[in-house]
N, C-alpha and C. Protein backbone atom coordinates (compact mmCIF):
# COMPACT_ATOMS: atom_id res chain seq x y z
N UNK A 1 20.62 328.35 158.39
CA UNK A 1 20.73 327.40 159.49
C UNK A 1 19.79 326.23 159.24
N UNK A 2 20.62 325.23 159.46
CA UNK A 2 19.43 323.74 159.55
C UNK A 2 18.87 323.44 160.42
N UNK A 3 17.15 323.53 160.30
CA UNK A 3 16.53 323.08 161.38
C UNK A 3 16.33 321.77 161.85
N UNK A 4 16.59 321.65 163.09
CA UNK A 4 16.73 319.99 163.32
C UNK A 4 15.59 319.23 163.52
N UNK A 5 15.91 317.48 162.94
CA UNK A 5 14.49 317.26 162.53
C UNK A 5 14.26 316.47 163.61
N UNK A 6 12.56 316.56 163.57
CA UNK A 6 11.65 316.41 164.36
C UNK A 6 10.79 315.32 164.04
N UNK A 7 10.99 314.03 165.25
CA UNK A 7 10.04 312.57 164.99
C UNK A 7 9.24 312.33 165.71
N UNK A 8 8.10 312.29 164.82
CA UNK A 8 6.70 311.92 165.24
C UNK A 8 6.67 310.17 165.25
N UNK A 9 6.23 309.79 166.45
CA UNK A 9 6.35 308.48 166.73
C UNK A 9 4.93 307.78 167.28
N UNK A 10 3.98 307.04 166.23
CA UNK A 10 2.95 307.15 166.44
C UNK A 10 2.17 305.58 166.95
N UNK A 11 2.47 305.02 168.15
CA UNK A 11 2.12 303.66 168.44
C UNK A 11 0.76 303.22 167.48
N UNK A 12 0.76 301.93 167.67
CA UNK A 12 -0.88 301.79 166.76
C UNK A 12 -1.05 299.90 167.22
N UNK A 13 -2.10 299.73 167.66
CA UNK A 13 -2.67 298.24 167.33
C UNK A 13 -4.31 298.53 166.81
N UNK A 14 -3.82 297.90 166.03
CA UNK A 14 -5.91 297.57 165.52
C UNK A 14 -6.57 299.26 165.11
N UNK A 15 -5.47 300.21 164.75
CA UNK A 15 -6.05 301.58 164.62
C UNK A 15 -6.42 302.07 163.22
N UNK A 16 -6.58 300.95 162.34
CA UNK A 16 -7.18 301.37 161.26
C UNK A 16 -7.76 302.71 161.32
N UNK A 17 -9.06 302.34 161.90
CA UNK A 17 -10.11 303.49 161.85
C UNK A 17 -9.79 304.99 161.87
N UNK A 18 -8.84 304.91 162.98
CA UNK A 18 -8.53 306.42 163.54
C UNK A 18 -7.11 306.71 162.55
N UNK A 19 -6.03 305.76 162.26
CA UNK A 19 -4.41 306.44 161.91
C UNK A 19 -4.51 307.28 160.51
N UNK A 20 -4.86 307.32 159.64
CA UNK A 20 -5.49 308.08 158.68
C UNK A 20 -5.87 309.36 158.84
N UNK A 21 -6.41 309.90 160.02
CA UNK A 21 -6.97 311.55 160.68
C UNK A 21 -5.31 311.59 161.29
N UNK A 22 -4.94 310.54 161.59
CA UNK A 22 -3.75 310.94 162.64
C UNK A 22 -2.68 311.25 162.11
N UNK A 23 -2.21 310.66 160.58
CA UNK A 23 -0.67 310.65 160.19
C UNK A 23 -1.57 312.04 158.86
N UNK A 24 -2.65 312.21 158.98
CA UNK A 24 -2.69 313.34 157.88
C UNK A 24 -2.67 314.68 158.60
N UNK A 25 -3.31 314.81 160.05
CA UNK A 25 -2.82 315.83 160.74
C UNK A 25 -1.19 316.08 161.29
N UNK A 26 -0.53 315.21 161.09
CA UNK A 26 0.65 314.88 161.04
C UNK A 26 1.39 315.82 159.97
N UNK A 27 1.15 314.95 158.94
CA UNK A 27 1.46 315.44 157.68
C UNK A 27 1.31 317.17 157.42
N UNK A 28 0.02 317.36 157.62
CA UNK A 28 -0.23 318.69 157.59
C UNK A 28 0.57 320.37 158.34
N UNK A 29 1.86 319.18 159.40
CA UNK A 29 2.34 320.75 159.93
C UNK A 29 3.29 321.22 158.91
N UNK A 30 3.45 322.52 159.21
CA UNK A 30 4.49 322.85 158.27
C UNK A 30 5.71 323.12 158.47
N UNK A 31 6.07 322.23 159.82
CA UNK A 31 7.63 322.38 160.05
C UNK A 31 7.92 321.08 159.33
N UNK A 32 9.78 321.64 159.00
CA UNK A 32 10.38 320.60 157.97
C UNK A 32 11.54 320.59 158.70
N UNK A 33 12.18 319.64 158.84
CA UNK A 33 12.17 317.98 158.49
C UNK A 33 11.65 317.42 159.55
N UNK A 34 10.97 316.34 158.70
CA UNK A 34 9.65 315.76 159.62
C UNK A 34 9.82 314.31 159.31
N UNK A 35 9.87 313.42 160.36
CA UNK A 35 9.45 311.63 159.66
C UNK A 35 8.80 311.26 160.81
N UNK A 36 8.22 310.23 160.14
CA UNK A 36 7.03 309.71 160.79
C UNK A 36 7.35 308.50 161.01
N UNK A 37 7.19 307.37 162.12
CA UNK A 37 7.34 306.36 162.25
C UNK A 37 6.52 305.68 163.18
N UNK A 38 5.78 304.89 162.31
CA UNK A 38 4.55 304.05 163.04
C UNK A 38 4.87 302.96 163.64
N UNK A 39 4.46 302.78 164.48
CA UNK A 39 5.09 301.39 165.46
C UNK A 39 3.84 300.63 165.58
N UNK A 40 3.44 299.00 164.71
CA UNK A 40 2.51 298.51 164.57
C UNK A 40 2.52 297.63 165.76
N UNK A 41 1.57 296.99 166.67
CA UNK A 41 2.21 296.38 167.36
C UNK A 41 1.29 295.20 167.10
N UNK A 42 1.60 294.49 166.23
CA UNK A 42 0.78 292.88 165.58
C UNK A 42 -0.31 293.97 164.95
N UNK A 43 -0.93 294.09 164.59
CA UNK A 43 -2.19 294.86 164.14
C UNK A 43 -2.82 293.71 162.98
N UNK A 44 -4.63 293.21 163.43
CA UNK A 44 -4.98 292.45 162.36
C UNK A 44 -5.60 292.78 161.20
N UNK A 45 -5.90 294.22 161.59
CA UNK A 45 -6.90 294.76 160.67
C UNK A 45 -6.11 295.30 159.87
N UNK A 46 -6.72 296.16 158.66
CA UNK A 46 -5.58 296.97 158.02
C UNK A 46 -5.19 297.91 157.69
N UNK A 47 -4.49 298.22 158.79
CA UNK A 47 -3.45 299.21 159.67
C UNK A 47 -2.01 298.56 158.60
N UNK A 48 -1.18 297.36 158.30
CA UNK A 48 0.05 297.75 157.82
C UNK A 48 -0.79 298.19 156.16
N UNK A 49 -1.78 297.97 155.52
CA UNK A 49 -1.81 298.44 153.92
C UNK A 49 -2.07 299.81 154.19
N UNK A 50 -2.76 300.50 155.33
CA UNK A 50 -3.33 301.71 155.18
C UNK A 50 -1.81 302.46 154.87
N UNK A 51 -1.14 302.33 155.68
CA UNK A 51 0.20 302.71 156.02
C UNK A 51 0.99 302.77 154.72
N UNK A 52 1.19 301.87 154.35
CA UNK A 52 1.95 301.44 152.56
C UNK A 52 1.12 302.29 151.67
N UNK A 53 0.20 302.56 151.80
CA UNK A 53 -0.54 303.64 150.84
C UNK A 53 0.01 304.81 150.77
N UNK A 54 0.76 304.88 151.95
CA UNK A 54 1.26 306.61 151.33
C UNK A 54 2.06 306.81 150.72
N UNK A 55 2.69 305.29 150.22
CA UNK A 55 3.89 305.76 149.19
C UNK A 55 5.24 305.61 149.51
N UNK A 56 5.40 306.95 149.32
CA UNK A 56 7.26 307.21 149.77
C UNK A 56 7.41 306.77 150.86
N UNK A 57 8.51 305.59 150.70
CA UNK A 57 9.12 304.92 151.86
C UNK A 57 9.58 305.72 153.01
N UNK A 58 10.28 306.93 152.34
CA UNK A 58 11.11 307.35 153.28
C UNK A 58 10.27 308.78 154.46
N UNK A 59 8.99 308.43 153.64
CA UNK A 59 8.35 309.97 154.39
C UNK A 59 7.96 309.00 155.93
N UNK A 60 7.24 308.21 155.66
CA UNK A 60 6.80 307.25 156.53
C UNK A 60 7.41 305.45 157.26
N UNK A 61 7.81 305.87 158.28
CA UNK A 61 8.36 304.83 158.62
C UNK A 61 7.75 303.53 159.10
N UNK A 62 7.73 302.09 159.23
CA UNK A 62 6.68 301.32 159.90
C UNK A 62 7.77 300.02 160.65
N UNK A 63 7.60 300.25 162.17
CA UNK A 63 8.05 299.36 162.52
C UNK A 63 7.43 298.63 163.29
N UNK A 64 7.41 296.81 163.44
CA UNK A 64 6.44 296.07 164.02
C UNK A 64 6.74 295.07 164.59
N UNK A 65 5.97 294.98 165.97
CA UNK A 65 6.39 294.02 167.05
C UNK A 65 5.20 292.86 166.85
């Protein structure tokens, strides 16, 4: 049976500091299928490179207002 997948939807302005503890405790459950989609909202700091660091496009999503 396919388990149905499950989206983590993680708002963010200016959250450098903290999204890093947040999308790796994220990362860390072990239910599958999992995507992640960050919703930047203008962010000046850097919150969109932290984000692009993880790579695979498709694990992590980034969308921005």
């Amino acid at each position: 049976m396919t388990q149905p997948l499950i989206s983590c939807i993680v708002p963010v302005f200016n959250g450098e500091r903290y999204l890093t503890e947040a999308l790796e405790s994220i990362l860390k459950q072990t239910y599958r299928p999992l995507e992640i989609i960050v919703a930047d909202d203008g962010s000046t700091d850097g919150t969109a490179t932290l984000v692009a660091s993880y790579g695979d496009p498709g694990s992590i999503s980034v969308s921005t207002t």
